[in-house]
Protein backbone atom coordinates (compact mmCIF):
# COMPACT_ATOMS: atom_id res chain seq x y z
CA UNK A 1 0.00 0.00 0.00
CA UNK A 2 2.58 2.64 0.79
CA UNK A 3 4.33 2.31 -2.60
CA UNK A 4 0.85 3.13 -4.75
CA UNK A 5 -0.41 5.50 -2.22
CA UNK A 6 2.32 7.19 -0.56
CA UNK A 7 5.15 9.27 -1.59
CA UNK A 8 8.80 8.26 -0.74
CA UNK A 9 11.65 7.50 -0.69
CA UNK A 10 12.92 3.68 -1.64
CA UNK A 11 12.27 2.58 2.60
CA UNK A 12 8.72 4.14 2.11
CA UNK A 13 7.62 0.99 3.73
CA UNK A 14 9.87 1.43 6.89
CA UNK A 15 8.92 5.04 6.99
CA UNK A 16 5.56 4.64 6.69
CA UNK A 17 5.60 2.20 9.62
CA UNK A 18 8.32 3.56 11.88
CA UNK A 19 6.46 7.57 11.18
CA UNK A 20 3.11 7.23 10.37
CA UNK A 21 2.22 4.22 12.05
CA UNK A 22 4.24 3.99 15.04
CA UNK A 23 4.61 7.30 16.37
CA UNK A 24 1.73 9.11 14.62
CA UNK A 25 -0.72 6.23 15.64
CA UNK A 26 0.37 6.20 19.02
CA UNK A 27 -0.29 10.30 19.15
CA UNK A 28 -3.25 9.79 17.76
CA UNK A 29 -4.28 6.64 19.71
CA UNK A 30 -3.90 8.83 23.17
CA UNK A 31 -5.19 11.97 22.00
CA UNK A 32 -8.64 10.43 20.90
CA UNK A 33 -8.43 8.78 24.47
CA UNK A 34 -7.45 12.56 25.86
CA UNK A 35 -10.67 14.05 23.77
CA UNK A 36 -13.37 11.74 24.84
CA UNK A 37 -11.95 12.00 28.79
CA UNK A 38 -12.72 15.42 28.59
CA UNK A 39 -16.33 14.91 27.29
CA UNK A 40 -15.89 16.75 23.63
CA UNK A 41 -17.91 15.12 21.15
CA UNK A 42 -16.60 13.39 18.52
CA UNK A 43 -16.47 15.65 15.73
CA UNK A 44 -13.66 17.28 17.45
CA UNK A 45 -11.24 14.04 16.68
CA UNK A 46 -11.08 15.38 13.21
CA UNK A 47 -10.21 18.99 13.32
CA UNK A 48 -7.24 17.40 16.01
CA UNK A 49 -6.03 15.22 13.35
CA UNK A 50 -5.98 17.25 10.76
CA UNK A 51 -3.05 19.23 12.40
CA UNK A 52 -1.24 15.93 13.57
CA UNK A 53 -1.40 14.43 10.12
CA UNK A 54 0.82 17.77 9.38
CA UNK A 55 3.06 17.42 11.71
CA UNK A 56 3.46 13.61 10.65
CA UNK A 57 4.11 15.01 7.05
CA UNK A 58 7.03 17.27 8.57
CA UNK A 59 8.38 13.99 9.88
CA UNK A 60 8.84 12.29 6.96
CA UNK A 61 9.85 15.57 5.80
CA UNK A 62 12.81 16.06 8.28
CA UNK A 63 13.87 12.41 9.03
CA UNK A 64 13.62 11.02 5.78
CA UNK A 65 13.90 13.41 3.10
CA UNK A 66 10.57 12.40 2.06
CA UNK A 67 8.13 15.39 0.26
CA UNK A 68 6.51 17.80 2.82
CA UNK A 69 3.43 18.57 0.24
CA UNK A 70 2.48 15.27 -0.84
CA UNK A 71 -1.51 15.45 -0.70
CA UNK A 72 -1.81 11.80 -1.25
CA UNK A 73 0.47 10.72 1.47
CA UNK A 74 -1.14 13.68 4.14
CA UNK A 75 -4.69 12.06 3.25
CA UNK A 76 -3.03 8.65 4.33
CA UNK A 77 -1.47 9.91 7.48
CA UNK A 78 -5.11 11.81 8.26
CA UNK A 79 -6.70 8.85 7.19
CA UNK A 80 -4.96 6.54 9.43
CA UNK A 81 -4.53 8.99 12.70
CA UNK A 82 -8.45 9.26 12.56
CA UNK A 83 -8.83 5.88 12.67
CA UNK A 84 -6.11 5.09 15.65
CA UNK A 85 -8.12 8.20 17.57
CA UNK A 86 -11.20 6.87 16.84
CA UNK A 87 -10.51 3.63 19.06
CA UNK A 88 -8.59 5.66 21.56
CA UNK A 89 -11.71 7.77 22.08
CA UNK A 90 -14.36 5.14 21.13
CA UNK A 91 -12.46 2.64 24.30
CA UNK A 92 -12.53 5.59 26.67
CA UNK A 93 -16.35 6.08 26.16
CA UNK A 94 -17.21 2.93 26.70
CA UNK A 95 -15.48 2.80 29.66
CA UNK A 96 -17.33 5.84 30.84
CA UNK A 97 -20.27 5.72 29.66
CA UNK A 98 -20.55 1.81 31.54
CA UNK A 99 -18.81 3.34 34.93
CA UNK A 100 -20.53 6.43 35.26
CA UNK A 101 -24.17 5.42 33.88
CA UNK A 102 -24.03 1.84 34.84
CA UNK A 103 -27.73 1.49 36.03
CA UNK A 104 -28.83 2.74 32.66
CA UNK A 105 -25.78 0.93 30.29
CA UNK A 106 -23.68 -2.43 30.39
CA UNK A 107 -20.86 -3.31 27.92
CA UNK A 108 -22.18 -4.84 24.92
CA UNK A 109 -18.55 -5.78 23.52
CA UNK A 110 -15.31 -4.37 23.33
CA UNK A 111 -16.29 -1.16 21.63
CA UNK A 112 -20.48 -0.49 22.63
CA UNK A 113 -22.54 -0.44 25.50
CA UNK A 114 -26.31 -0.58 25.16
CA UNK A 115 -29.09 -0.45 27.96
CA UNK A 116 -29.32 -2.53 31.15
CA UNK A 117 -32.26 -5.19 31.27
């Protein structure tokens, strides 16, 4: 996937997973965790990742050599921070939504809750 859809150098691959994966996932894993703990509603994860899938672009940019505007490989990086944040934040309101409300929701699964019978 990286090769077709993503800019870079010959290690694209490596890059991809050691940048974009690794280190952008994990910043986007914990702050979709940090924006549901706070109670903002979800439509906030986006406008967040927007500016970390630039600052994963100036990564590759930096470390790598790799091209800064690349629009293909920023709608990757967006692409795949929203979807690490989305779990962060969709696991942290479960969790809350179970603990806080639990006479009116139980767990249904790793990633729902539903109402208590």
């Amino acid at each position: 996937m990286p090769g077709i859809f993503y800019e870079g150098s010959e290690n694209v691959l490596w890059t991809f997973l050691l940048v974009t994966v690794a280190m952008g996932g994990g910043a986007a894993y914990v702050s979709g965790k940090a924006i549901a703990q706070t109670w903002r509603p979800f439509w906030h994860l986006p406008l967040y990742m927007l500016g970390l899938a630039a600052v994963i672009r100036f990564c590759h940019f930096a470390l790598f050599d790799e091209p800064f505007i690349a629009p293909r490989s920023y709608a990757v990086d967006f692409l795949f921070a929203v979807a690490a944040a989305a779990l962060g934040y969709r696991l942290v309101r479960v969790r809350q939504m179970t603990g806080q409300y639990a006479w009116l929701f139980k767990r249904r699964g790793v990633l729902g809750w539903g109402r208590a019978r």
